[in-house]
PDB file of N, CA and C in Angstrom:
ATOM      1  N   UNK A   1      78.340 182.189  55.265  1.00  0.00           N
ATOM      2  CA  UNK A   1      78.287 180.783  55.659  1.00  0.00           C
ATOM      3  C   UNK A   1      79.615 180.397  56.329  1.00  0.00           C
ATOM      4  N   UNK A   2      79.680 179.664  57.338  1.00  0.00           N
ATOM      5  CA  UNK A   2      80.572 179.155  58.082  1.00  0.00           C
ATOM      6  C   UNK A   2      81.250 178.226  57.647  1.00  0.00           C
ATOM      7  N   UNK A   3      82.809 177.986  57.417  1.00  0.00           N
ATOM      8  CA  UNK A   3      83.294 176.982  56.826  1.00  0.00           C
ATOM      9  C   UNK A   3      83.500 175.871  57.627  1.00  0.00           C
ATOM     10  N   UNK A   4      83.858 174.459  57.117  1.00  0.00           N
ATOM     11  CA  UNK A   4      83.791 173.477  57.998  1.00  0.00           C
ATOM     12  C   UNK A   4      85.038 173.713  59.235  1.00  0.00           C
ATOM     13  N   UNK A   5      86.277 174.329  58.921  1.00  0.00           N
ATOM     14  CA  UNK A   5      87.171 174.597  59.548  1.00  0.00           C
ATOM     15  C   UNK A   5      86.944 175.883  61.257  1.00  0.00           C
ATOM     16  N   UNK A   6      85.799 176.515  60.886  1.00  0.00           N
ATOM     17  CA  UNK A   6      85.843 177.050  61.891  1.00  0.00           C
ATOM     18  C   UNK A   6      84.479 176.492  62.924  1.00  0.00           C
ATOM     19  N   UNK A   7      84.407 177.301  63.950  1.00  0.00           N
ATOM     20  CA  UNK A   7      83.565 177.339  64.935  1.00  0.00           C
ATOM     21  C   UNK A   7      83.750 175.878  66.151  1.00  0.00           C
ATOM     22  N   UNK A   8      83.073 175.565  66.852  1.00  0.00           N
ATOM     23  CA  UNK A   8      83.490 174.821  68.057  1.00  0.00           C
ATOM     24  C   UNK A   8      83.654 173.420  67.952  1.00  0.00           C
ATOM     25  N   UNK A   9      83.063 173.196  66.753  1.00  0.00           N
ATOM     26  CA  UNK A   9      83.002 171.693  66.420  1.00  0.00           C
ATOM     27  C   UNK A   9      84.310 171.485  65.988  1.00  0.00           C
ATOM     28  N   UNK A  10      85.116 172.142  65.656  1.00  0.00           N
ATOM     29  CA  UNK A  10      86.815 171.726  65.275  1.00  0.00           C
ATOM     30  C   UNK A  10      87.480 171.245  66.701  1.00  0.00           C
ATOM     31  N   UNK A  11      87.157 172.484  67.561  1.00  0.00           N
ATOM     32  CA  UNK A  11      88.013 172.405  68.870  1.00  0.00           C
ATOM     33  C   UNK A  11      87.752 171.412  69.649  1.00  0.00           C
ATOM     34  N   UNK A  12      86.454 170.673  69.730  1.00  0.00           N
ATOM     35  CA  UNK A  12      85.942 168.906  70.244  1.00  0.00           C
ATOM     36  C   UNK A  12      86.083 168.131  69.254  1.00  0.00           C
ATOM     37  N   UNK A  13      86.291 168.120  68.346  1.00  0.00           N
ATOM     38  CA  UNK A  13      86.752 167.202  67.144  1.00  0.00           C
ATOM     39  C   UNK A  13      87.479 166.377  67.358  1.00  0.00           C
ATOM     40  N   UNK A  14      87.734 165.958  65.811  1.00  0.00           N
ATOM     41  CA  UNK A  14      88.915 164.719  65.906  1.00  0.00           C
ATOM     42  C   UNK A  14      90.039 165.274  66.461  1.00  0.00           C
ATOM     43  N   UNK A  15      90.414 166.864  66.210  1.00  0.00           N
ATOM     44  CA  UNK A  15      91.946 167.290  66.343  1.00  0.00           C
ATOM     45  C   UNK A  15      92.025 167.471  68.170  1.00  0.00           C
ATOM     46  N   UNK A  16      91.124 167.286  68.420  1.00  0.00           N
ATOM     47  CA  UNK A  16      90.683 167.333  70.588  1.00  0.00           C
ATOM     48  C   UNK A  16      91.849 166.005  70.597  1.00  0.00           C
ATOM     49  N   UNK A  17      91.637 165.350  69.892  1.00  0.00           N
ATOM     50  CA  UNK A  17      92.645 163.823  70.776  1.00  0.00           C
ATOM     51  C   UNK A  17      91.467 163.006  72.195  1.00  0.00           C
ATOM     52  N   UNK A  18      92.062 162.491  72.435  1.00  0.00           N
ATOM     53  CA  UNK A  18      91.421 161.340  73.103  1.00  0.00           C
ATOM     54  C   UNK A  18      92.163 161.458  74.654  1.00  0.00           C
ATOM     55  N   UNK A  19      91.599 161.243  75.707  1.00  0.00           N
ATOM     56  CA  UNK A  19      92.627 161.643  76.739  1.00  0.00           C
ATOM     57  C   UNK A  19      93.086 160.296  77.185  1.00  0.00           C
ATOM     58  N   UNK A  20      94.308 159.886  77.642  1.00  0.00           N
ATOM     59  CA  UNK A  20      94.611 158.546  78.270  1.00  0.00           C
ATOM     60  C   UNK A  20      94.028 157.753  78.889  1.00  0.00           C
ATOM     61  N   UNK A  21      93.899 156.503  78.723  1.00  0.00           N
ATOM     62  CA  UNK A  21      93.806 155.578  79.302  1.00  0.00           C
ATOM     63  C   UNK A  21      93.902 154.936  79.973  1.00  0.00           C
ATOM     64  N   UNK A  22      93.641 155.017  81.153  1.00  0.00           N
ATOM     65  CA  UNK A  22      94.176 154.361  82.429  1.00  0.00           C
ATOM     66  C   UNK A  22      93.775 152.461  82.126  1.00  0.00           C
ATOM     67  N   UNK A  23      95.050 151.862  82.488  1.00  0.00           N
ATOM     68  CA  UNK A  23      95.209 150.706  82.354  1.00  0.00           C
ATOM     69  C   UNK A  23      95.264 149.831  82.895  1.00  0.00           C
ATOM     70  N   UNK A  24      93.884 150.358  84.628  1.00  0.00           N
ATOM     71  CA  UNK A  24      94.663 149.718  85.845  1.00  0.00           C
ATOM     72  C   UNK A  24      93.227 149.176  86.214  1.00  0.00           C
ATOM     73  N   UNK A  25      92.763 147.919  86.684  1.00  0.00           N
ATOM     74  CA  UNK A  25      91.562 148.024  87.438  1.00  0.00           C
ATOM     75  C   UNK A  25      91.618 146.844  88.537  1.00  0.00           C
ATOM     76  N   UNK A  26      92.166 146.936  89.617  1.00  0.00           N
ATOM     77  CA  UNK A  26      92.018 146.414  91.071  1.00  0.00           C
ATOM     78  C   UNK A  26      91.509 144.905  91.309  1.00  0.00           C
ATOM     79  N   UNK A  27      89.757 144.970  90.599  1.00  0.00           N
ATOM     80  CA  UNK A  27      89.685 143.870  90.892  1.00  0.00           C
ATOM     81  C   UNK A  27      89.791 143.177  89.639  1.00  0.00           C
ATOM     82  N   UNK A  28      90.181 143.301  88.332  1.00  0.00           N
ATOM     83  CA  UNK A  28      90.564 142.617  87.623  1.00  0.00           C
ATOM     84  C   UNK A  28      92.127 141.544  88.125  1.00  0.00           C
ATOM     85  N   UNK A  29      93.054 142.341  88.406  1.00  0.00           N
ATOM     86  CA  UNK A  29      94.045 141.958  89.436  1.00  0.00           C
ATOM     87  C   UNK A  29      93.712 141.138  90.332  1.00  0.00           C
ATOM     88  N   UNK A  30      92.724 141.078  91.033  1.00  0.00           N
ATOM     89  CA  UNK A  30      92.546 140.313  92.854  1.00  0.00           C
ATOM     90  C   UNK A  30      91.583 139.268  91.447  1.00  0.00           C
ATOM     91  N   UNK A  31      91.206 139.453  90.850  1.00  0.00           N
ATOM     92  CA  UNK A  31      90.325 138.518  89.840  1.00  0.00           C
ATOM     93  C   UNK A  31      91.380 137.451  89.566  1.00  0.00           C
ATOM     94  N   UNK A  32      92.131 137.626  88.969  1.00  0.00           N
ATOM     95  CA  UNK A  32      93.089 136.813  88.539  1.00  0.00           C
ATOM     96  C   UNK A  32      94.140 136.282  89.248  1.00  0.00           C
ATOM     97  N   UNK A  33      94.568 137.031  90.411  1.00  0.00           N
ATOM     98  CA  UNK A  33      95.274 136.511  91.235  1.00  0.00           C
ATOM     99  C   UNK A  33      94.934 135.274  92.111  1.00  0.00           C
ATOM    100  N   UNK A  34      93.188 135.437  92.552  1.00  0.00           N
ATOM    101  CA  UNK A  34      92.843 134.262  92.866  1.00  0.00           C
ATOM    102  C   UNK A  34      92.547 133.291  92.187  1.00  0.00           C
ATOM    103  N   UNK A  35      92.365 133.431  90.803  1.00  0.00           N
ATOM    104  CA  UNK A  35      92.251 131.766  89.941  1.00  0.00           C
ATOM    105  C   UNK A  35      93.474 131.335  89.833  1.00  0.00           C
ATOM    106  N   UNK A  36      94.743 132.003  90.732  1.00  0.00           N
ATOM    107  CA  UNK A  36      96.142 131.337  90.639  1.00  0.00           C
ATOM    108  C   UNK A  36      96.220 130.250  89.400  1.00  0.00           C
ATOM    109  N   UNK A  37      96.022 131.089  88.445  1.00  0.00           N
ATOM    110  CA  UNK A  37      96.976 130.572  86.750  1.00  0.00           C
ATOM    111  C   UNK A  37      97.802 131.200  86.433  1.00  0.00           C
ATOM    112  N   UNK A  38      98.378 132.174  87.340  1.00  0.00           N
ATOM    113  CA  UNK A  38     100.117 133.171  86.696  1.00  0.00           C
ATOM    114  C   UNK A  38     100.806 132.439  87.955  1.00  0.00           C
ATOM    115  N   UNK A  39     101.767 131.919  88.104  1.00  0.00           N
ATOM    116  CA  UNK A  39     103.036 132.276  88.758  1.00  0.00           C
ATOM    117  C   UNK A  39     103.169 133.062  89.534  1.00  0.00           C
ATOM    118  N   UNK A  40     102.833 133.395  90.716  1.00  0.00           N
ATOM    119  CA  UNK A  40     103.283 134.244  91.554  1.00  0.00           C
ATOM    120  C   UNK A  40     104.225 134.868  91.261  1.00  0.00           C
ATOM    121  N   UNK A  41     105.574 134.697  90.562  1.00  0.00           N
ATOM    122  CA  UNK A  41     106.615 135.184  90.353  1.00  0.00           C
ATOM    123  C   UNK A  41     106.173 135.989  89.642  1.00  0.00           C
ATOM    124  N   UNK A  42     105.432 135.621  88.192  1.00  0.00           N
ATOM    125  CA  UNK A  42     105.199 136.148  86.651  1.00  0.00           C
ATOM    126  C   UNK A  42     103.608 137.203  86.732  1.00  0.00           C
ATOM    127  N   UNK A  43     103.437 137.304  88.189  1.00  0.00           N
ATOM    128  CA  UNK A  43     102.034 138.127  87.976  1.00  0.00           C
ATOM    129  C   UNK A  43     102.391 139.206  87.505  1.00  0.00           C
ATOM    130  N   UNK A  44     103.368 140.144  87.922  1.00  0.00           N
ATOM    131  CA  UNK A  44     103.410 141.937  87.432  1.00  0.00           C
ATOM    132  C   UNK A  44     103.699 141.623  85.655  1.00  0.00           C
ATOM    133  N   UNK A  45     104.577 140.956  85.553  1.00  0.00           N
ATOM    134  CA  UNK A  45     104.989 140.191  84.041  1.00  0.00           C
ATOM    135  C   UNK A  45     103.558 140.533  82.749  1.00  0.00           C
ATOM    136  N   UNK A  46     102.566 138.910  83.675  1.00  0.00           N
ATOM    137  CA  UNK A  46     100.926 139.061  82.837  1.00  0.00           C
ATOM    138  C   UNK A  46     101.229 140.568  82.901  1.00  0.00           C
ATOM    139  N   UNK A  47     100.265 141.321  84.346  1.00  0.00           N
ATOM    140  CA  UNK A  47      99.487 142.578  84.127  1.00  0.00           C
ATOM    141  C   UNK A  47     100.189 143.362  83.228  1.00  0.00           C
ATOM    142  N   UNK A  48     101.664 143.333  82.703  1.00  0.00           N
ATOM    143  CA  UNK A  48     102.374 144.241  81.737  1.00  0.00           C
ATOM    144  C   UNK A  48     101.900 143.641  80.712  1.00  0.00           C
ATOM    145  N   UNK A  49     101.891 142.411  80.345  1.00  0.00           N
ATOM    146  CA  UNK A  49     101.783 142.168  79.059  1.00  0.00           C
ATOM    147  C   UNK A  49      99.857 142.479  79.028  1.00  0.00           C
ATOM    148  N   UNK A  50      99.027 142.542  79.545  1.00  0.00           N
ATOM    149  CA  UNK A  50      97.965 142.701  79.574  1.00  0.00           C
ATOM    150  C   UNK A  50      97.295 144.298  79.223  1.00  0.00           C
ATOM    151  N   UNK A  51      98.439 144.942  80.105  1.00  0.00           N
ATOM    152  CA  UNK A  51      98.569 145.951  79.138  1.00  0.00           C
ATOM    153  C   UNK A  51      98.476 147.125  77.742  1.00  0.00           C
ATOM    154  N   UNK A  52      99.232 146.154  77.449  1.00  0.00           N
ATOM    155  CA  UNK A  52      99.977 146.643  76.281  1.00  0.00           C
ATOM    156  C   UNK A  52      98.661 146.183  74.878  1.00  0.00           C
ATOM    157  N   UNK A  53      98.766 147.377  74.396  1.00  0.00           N
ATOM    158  CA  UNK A  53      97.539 147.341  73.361  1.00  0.00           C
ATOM    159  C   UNK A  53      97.697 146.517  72.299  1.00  0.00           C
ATOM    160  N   UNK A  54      96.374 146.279  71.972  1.00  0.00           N
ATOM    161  CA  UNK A  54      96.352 144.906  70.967  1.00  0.00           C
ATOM    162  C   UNK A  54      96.462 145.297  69.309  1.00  0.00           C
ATOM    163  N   UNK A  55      96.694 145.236  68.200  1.00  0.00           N
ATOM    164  CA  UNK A  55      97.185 145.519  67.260  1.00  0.00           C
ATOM    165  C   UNK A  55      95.609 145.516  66.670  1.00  0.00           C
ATOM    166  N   UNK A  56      95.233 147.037  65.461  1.00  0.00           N
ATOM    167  CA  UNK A  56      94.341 146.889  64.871  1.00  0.00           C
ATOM    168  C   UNK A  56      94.157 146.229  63.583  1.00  0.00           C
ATOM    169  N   UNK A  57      92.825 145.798  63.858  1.00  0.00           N
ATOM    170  CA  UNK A  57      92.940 145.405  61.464  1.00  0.00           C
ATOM    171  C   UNK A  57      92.173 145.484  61.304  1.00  0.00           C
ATOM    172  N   UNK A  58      91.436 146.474  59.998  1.00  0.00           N
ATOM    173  CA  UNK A  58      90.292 146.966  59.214  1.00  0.00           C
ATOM    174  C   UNK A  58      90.878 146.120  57.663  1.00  0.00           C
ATOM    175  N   UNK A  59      89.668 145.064  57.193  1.00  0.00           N
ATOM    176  CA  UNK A  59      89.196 144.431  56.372  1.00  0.00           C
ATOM    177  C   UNK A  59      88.380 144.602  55.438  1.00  0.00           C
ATOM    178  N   UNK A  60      88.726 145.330  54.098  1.00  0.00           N
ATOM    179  CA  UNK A  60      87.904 145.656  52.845  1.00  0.00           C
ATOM    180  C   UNK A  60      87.612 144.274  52.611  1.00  0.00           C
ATOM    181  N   UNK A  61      86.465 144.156  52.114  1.00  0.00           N
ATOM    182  CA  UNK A  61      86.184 142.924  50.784  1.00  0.00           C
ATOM    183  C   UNK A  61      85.391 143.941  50.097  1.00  0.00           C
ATOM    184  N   UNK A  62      85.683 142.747  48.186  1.00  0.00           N
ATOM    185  CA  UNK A  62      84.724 143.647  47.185  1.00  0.00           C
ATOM    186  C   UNK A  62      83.487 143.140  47.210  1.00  0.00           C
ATOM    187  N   UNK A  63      82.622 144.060  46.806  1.00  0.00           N
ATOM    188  CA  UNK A  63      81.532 143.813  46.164  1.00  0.00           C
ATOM    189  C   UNK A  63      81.398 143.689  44.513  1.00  0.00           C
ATOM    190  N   UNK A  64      80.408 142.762  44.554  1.00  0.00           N
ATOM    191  CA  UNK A  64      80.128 141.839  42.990  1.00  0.00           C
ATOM    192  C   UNK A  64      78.723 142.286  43.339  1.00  0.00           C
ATOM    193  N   UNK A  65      78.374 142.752  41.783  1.00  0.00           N
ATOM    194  CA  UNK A  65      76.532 142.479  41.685  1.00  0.00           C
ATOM    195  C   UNK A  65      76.524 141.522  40.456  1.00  0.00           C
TER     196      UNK A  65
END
C-alpha cells in the first residue's frame, strides 16, 4: 500500500505552492482614472495601496446543543 507521502499527489499538493499573482489589470486603472476620485498626483499612490493584500481572519464560534 502506498503511503500518503508518496506518489504524484504530494508533488501538486499543498507543498507545489501557488504561483504569483499578478497585480495589474489595465482597465481596472483606465476604470478608475476616469471616475477622477484619486488626485492625479495620488493615482500610482491608490494603485500601490490597492495592491497590497488585505489581512486574513478565520472565526471559530462554539456550538451548544
Amino acid at each position: 500500500m502506498e503511503s500518503q507521502m508518496e506518489g504524484p499527489e504530494i508533488i501538486a499538493g499543498w507543498g507545489a505552492g501557488y504561483s504569483e499573482i499578478i497585480k495589474e489589470n489595465k482597465l481596472f486603472e483606465h476604470y478608475y482614472q476616469e471616475l477622477k476620485i484619486v488626485p492625479e498626483g495620488e493615482f500610482e499612490q491608490f494603485m500601490e495601496a490597492m495592491r497590497e493584500p488585505l489581512p486574513a481572519t478565520i472565526r471559530i464560534t462554539g456550538y451548544k446543543r
